[in-house]
N, C-alpha and C. Protein backbone atom coordinates (compact mmCIF):
# COMPACT_ATOMS: atom_id res chain seq x y z
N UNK A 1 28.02 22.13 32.95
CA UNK A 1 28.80 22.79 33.98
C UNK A 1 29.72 21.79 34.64
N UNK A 2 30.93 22.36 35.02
CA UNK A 2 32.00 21.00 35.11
C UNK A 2 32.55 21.39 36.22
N UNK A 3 33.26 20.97 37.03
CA UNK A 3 33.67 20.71 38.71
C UNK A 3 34.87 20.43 38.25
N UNK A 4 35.77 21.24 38.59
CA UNK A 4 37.11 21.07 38.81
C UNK A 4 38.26 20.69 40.36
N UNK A 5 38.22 19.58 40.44
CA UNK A 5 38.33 18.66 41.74
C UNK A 5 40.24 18.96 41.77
N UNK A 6 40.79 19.34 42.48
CA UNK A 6 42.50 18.96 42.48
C UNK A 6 43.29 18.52 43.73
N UNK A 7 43.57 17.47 44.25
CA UNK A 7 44.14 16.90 45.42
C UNK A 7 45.46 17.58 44.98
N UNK A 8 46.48 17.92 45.92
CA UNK A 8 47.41 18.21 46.31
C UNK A 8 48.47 17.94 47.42
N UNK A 9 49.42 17.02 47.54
CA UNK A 9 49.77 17.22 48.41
C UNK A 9 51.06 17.70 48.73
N UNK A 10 52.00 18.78 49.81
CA UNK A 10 52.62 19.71 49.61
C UNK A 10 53.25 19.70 51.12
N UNK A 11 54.69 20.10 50.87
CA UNK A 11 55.36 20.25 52.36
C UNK A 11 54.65 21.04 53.50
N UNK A 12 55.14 21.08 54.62
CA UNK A 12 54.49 22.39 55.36
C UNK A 12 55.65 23.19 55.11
N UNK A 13 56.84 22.91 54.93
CA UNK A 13 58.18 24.28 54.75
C UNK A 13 57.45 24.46 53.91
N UNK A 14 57.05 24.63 52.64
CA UNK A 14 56.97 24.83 51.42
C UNK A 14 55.76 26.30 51.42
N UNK A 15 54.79 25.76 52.28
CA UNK A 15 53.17 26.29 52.32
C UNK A 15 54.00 27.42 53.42
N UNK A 16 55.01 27.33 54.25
CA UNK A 16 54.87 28.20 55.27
C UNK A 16 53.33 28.91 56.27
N UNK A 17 52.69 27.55 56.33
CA UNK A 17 51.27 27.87 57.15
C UNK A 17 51.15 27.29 58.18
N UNK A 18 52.14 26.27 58.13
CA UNK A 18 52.09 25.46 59.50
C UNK A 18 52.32 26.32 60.75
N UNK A 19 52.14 25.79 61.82
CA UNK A 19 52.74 25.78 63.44
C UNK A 19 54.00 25.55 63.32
N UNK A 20 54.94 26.25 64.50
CA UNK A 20 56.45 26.27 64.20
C UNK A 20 56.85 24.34 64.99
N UNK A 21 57.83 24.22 64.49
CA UNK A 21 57.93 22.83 64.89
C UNK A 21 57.25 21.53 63.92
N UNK A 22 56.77 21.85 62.56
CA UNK A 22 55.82 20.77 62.05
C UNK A 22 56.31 21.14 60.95
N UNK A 23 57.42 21.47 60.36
CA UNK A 23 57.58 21.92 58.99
C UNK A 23 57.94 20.62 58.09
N UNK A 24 58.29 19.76 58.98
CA UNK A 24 58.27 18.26 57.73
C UNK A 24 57.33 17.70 58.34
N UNK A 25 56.22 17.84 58.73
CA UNK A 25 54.73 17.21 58.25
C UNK A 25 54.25 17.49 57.06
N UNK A 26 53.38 16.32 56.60
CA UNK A 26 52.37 16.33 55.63
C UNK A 26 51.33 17.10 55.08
N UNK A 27 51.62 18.11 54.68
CA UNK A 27 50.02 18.47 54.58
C UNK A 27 48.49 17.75 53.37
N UNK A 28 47.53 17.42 53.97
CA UNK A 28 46.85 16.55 53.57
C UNK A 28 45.82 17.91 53.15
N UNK A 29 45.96 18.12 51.24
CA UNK A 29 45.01 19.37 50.61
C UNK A 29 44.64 19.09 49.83
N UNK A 30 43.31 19.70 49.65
CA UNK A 30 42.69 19.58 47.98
C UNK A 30 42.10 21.03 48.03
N UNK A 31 41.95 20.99 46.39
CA UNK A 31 41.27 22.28 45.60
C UNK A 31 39.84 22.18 45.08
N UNK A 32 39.07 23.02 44.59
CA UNK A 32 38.30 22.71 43.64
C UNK A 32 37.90 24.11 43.33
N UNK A 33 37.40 23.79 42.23
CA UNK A 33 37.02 25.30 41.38
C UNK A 33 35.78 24.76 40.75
N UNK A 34 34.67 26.15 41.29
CA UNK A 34 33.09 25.73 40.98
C UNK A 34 32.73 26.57 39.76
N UNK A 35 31.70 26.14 39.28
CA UNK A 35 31.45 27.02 37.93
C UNK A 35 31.36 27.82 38.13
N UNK A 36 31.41 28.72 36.88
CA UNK A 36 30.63 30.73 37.20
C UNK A 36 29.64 30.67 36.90
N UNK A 37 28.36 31.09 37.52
CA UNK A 37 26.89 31.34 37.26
C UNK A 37 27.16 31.93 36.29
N UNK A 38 25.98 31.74 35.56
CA UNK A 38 25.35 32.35 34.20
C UNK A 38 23.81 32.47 34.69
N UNK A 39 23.51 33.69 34.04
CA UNK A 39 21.69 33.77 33.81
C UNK A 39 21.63 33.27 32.65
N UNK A 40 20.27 32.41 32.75
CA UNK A 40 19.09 31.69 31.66
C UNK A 40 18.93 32.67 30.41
N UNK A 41 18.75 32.55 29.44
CA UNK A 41 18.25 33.37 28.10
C UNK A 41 17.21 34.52 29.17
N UNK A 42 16.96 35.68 28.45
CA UNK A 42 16.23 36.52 28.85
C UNK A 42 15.93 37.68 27.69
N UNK A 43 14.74 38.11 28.03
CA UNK A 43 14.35 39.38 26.70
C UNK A 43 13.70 40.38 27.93
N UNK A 44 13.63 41.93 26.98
CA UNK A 44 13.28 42.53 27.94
C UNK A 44 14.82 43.02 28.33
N UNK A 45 14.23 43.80 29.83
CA UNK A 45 15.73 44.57 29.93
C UNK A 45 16.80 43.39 30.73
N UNK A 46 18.00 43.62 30.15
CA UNK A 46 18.95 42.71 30.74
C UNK A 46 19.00 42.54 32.15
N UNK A 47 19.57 41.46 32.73
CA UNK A 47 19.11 41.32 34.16
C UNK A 47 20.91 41.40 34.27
N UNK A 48 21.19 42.04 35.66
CA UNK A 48 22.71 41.92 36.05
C UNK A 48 23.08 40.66 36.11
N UNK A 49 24.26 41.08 35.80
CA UNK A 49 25.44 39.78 35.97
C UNK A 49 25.07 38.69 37.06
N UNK A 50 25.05 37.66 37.05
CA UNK A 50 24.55 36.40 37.66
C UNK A 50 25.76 36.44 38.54
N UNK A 51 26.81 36.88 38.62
CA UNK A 51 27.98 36.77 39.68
C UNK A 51 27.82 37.79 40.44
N UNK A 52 26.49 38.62 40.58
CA UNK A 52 26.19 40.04 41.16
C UNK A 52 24.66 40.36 42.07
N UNK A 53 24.13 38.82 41.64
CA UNK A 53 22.58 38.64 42.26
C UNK A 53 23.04 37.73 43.13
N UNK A 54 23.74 36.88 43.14
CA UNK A 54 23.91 36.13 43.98
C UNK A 54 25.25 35.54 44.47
N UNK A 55 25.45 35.68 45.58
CA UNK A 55 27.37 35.29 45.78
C UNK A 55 27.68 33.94 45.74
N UNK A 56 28.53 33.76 45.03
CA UNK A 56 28.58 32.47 44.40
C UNK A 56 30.04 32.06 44.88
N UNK A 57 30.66 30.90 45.36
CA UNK A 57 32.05 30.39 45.76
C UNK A 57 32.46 29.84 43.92
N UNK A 58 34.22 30.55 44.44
CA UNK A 58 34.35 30.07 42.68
C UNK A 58 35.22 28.65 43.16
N UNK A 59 36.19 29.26 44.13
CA UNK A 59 37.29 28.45 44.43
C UNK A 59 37.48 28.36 46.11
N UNK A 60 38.04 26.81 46.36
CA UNK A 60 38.03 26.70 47.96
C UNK A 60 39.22 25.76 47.83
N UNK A 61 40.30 25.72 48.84
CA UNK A 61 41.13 25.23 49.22
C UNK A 61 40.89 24.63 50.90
N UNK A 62 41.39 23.59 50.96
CA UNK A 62 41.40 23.17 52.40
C UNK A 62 42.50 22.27 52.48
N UNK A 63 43.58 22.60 53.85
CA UNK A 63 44.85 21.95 54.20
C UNK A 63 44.48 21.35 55.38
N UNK A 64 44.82 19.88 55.83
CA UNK A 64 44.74 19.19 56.68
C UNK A 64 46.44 19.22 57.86
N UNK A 65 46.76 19.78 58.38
CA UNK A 65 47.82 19.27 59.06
C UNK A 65 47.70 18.31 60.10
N UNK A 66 47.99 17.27 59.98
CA UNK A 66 47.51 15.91 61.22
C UNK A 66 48.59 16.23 62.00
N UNK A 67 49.66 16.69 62.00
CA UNK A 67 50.73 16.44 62.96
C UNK A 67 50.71 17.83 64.02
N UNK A 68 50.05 18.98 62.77
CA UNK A 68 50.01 20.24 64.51
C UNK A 68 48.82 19.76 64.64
N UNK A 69 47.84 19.18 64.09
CA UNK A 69 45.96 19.67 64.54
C UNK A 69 45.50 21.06 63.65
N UNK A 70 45.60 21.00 62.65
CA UNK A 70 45.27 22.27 62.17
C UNK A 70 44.48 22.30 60.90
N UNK A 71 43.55 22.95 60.46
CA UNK A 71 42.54 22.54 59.37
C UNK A 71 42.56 23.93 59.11
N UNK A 72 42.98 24.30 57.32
CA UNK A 72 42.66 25.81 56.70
C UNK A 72 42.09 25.90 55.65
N UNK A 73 41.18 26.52 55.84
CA UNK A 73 40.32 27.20 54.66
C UNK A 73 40.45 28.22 54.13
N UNK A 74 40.94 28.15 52.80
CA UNK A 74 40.79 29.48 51.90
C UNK A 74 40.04 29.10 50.51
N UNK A 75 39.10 30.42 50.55
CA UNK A 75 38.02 30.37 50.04
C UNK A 75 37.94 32.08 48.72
N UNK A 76 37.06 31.70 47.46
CA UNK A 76 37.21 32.93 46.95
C UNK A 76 36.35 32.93 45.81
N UNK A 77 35.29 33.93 46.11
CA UNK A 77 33.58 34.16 45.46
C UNK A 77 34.04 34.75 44.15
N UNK A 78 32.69 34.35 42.55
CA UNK A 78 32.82 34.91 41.91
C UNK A 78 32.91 36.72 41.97
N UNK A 79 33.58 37.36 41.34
CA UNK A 79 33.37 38.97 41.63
C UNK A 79 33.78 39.48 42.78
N UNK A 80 34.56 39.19 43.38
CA UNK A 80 35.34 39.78 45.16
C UNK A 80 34.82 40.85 45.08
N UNK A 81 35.76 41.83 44.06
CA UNK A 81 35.74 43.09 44.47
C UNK A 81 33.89 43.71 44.34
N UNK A 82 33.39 43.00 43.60
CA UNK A 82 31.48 43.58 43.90
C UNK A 82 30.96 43.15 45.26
N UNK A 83 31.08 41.66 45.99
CA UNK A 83 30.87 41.38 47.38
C UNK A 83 31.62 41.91 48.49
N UNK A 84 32.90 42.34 47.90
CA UNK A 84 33.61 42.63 49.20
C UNK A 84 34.15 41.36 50.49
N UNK A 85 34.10 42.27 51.61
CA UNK A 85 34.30 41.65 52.46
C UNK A 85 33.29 40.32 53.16
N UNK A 86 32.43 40.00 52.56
CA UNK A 86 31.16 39.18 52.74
C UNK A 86 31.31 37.35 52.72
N UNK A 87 31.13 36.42 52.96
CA UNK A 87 31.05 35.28 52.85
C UNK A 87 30.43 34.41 53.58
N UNK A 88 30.03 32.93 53.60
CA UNK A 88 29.08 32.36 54.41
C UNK A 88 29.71 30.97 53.28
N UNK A 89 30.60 30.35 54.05
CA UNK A 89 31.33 29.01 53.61
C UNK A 89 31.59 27.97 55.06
N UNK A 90 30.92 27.09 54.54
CA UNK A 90 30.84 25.67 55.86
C UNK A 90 31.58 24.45 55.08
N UNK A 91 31.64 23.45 55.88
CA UNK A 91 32.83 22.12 55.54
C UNK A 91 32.57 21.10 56.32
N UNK A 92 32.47 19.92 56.26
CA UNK A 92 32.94 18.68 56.59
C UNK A 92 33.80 17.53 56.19
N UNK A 93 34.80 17.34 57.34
CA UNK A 93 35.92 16.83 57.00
C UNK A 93 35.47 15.06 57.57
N UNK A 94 36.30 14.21 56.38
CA UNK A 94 35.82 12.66 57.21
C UNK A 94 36.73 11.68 57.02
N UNK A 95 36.57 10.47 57.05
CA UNK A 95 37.62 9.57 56.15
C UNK A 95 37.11 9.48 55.61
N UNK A 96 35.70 9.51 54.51
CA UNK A 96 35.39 9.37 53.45
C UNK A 96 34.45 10.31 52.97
N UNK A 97 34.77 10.39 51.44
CA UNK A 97 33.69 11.11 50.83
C UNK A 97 32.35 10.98 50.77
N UNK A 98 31.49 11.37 51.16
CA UNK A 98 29.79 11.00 51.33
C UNK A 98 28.89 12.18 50.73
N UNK A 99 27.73 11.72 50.52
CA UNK A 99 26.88 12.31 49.89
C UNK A 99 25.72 13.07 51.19
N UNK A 100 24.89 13.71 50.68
CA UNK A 100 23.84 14.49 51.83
C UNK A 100 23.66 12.90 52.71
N UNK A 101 23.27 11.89 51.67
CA UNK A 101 22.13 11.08 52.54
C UNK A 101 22.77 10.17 53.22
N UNK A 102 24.01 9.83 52.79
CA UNK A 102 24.90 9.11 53.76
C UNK A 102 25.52 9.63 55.15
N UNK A 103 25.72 11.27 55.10
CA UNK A 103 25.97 11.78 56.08
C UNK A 103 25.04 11.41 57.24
N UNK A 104 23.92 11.14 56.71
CA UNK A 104 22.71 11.30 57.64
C UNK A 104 23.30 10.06 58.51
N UNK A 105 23.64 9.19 58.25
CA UNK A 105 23.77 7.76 59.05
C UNK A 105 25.25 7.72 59.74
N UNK A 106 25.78 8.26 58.98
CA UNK A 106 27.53 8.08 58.97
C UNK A 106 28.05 9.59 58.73
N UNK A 107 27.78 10.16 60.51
CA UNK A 107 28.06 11.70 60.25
C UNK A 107 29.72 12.08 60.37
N UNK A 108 30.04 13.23 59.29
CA UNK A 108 31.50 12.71 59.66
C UNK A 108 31.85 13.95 60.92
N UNK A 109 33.25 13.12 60.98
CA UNK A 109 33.53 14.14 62.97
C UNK A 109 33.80 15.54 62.73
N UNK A 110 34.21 16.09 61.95
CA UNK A 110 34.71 17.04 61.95
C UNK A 110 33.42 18.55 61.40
N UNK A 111 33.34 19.66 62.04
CA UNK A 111 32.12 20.25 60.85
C UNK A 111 32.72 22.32 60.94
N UNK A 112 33.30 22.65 59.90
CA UNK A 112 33.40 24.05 60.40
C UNK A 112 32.88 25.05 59.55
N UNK A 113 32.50 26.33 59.91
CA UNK A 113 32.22 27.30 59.25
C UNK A 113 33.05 28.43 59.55
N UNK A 114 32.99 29.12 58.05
CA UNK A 114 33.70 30.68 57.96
C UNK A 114 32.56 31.79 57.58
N UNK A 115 32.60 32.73 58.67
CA UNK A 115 32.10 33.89 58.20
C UNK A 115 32.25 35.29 58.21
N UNK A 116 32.29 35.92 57.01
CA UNK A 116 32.66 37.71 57.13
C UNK A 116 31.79 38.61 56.53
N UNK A 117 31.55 39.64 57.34
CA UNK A 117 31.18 40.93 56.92
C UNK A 117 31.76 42.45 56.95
N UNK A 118 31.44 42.96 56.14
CA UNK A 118 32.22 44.19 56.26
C UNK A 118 31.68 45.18 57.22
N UNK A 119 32.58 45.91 57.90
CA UNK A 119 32.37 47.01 58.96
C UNK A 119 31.12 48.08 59.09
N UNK A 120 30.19 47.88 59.74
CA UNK A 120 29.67 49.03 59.98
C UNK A 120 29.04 50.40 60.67
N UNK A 121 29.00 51.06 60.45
CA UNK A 121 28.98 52.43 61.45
C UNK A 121 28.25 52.04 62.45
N UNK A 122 28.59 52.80 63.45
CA UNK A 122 27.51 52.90 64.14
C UNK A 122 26.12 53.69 64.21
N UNK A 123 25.01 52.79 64.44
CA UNK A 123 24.32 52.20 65.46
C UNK A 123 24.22 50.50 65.40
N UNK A 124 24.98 50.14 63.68
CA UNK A 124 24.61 49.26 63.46
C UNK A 124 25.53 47.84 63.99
N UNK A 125 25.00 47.12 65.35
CA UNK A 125 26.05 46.47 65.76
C UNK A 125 26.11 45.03 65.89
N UNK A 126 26.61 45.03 64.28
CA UNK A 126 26.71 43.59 63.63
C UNK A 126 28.33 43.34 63.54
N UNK A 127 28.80 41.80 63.87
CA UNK A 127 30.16 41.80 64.12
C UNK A 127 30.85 41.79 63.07
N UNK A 128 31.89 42.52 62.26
CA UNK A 128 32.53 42.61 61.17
C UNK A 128 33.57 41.77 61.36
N UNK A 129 34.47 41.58 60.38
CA UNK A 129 35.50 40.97 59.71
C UNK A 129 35.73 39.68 59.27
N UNK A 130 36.40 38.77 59.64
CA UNK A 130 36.46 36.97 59.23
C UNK A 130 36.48 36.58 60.48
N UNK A 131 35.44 35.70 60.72
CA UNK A 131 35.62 34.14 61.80
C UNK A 131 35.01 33.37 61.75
N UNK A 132 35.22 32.36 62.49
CA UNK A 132 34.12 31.13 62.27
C UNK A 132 34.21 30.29 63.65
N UNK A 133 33.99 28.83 63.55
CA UNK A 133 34.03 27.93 64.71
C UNK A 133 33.99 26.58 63.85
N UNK A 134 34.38 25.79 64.69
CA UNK A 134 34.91 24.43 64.26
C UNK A 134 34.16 23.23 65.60
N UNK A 135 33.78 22.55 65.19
CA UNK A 135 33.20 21.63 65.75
C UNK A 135 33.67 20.09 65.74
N UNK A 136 33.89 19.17 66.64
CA UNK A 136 34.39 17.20 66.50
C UNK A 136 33.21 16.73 67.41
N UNK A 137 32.94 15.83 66.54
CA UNK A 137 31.81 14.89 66.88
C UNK A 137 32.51 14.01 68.08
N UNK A 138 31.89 13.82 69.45
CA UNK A 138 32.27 13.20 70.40
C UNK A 138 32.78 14.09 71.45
N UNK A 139 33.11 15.43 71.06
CA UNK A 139 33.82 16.38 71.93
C UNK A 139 32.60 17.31 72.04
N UNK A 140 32.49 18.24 73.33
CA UNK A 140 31.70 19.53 73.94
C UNK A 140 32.69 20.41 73.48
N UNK A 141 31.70 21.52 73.48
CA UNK A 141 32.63 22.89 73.01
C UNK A 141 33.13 23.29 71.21
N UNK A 142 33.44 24.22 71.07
CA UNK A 142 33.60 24.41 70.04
C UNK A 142 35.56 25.16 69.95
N UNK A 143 35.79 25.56 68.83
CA UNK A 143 37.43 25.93 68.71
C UNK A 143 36.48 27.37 67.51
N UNK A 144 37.40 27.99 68.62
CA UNK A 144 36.44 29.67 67.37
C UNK A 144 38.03 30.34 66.99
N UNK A 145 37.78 31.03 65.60
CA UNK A 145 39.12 31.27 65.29
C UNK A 145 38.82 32.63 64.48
N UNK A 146 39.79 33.62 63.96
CA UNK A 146 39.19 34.57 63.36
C UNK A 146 40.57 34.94 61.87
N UNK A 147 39.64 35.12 60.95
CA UNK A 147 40.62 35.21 59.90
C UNK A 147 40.82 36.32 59.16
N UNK A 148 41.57 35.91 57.91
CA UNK A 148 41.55 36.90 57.04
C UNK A 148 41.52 37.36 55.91
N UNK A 149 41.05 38.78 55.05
CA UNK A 149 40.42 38.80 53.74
C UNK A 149 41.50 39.96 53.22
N UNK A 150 41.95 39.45 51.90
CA UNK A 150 42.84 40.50 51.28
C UNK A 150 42.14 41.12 50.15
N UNK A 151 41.06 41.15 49.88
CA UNK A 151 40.68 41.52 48.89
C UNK A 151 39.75 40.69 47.61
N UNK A 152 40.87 39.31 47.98
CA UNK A 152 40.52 38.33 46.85
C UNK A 152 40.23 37.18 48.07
N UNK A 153 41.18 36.91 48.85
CA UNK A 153 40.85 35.22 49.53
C UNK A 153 40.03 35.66 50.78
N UNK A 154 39.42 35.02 51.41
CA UNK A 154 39.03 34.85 52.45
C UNK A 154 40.01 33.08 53.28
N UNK A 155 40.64 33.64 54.53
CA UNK A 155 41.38 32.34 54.52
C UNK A 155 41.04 32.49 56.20
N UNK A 156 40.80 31.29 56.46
CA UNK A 156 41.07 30.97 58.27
C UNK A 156 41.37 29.71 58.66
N UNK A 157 41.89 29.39 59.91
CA UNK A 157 42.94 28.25 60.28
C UNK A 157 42.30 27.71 61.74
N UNK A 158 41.58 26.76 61.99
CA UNK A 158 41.16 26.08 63.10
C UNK A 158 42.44 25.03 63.49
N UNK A 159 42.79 25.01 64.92
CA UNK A 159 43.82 24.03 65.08
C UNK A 159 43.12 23.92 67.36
N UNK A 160 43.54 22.69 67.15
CA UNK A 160 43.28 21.99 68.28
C UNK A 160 44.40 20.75 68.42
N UNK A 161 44.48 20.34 69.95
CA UNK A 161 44.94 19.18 69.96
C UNK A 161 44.33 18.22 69.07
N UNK A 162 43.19 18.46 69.32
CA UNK A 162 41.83 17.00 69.66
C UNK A 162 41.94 16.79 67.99
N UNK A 163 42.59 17.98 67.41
CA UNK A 163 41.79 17.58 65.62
C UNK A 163 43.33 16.63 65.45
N UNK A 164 44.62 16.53 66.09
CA UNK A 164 45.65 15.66 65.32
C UNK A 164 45.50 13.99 65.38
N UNK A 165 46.43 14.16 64.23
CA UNK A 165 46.26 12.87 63.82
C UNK A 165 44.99 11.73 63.65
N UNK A 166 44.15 12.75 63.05
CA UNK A 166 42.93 12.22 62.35
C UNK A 166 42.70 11.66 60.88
N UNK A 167 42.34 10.82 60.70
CA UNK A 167 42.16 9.87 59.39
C UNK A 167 41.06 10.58 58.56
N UNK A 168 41.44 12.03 58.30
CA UNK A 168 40.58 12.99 57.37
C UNK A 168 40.92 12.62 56.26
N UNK A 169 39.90 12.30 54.83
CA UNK A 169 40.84 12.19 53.58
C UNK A 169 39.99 12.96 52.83
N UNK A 170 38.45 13.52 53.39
CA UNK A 170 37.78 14.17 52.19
C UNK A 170 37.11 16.02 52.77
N UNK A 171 36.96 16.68 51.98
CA UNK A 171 36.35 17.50 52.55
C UNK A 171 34.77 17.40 51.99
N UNK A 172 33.60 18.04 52.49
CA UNK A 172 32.27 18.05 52.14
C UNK A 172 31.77 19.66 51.94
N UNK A 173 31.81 19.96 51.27
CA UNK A 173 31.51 21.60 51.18
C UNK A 173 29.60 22.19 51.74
N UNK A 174 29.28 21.80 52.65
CA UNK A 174 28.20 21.77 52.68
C UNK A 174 27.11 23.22 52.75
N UNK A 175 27.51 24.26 51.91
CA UNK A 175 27.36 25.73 52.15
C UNK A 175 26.58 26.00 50.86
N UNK A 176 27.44 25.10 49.42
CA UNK A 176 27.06 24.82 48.30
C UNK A 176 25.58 24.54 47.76
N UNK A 177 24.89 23.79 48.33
CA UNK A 177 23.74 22.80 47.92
C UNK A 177 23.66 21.57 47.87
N UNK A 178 23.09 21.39 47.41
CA UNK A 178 22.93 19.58 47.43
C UNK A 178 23.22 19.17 45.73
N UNK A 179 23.82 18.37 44.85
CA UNK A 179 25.09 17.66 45.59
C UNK A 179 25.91 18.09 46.77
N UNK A 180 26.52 18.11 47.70
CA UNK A 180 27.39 18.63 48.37
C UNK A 180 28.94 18.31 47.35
N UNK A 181 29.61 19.10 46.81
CA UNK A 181 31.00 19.28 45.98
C UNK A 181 31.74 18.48 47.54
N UNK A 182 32.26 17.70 46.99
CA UNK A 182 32.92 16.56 47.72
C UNK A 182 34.66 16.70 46.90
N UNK A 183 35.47 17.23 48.09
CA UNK A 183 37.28 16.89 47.86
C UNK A 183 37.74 16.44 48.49
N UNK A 184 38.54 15.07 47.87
CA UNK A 184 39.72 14.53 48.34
C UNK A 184 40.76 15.36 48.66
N UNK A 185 41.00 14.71 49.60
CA UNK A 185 42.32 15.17 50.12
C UNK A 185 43.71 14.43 50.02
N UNK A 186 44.46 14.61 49.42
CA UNK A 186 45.34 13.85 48.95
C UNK A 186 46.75 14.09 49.87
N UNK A 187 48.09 13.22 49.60
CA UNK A 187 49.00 12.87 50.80
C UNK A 187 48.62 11.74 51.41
N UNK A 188 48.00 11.04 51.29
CA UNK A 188 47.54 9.52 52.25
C UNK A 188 48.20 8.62 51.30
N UNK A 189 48.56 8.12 52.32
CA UNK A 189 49.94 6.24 51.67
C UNK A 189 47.65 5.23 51.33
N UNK A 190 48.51 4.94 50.52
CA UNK A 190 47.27 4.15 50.07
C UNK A 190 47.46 2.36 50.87
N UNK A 191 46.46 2.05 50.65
CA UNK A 191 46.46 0.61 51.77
C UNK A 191 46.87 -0.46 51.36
N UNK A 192 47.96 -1.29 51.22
CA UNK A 192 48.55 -2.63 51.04
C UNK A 192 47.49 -3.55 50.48
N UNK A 193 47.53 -4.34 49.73
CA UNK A 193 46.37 -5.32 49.07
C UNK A 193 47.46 -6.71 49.84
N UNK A 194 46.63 -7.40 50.76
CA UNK A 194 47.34 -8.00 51.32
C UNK A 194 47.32 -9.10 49.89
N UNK A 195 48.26 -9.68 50.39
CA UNK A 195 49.23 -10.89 49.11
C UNK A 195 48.62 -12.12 49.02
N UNK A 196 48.00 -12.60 48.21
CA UNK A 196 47.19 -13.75 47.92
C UNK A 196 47.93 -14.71 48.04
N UNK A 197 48.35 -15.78 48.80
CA UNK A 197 48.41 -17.06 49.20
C UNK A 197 48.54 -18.42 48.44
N UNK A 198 49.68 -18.79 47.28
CA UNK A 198 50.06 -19.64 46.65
C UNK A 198 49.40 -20.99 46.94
């Protein structure tokens, strides 16, 4: 099973997602695309589709804007149209890529989640549609935001002062399991090798 990792980096005119006023900033994005479940060999009566027992993320995008403060997630499960409106996708953003056990020591600042459900009647009064909350290590309070689902993406946009101009370069998908699927974020000037001395 293979992990398809893709840094990107892309105008904000271009993306038209930015905040007005930031259209020649950077946007700092990566992709990745997760396998499609499969069920194990089986005899006996067939068991449903493995993209149908369990909701599985196929594909996740995340855009960094350092210059408004703005962090977006768009996200999109094997089988949409069988889950619907449904999802449960979390993230950590850092300057570096880390694993579960490094987080533990070296937590990174940034931590958000997206979540949606679809509408239901009443009596039953569970909150429907897309939102989530966003969290920075060192700061009280949280940044709550609410998004949106077309069918296929699930996408939402956290933006704060406090998140600009942060030295984010990786995302941590932490919703996944353990490995945690770890993306670069690409757009960063890489660092000078200072000049060795004749």
């Amino acid at each position: 099973m293979r992990i398809r990792v893709v840094s990107i980096a892309v105008l904000g005119g271009i993306l038209g997602l930015l905040a007005p006023g930031s259209a020649s900033a950077t946007v700092h994005s990566g992709r990745i695309v997760l396998p499609e479940p499969h069920n194990p060999p089986s005899i006996g009566v067939p068991p449903p589709p493995a993209d149908q027992t369990k909701e599985s993320t196929r594909e996740v995008v995340i855009r960094y804007n350092a210059r408004a403060g703005s962090v977006s997630l768009r996200a999109e499960v094997w089988d949409a149209g069988f889950w619907g409106e449904r999802i449960d996708e979390s993230f950590k953003l850092g300057p570096k890529c880390l694993n579960y056990e490094e987080s533990i020591f070296h937590q990174p600042e940034f931590s958000a989640n997206m979540e949606a459900r679809p509408k239901n009647p009443p009596p039953l009064l569970v909150q429907s549609g897309v939102w989530g909350e966003a969290t920075l290590r060192g700061y009280a309070g949280h940044v709550n935001s609410t998004g949106t689902f077309n069918g296929r993406y699930f996408e939402i946009t956290f933006t704060s002062s406090a998140f600009r101009n942060r030295n984010w370069r990786c995302a941590m998908l932490t919703s996944n399991g353990l490995p945690w699927p770890r993306v670069p974020l690409s757009g960063w000037r890489k660092a000078k090798r200072p000049r060795r001395s004749r």
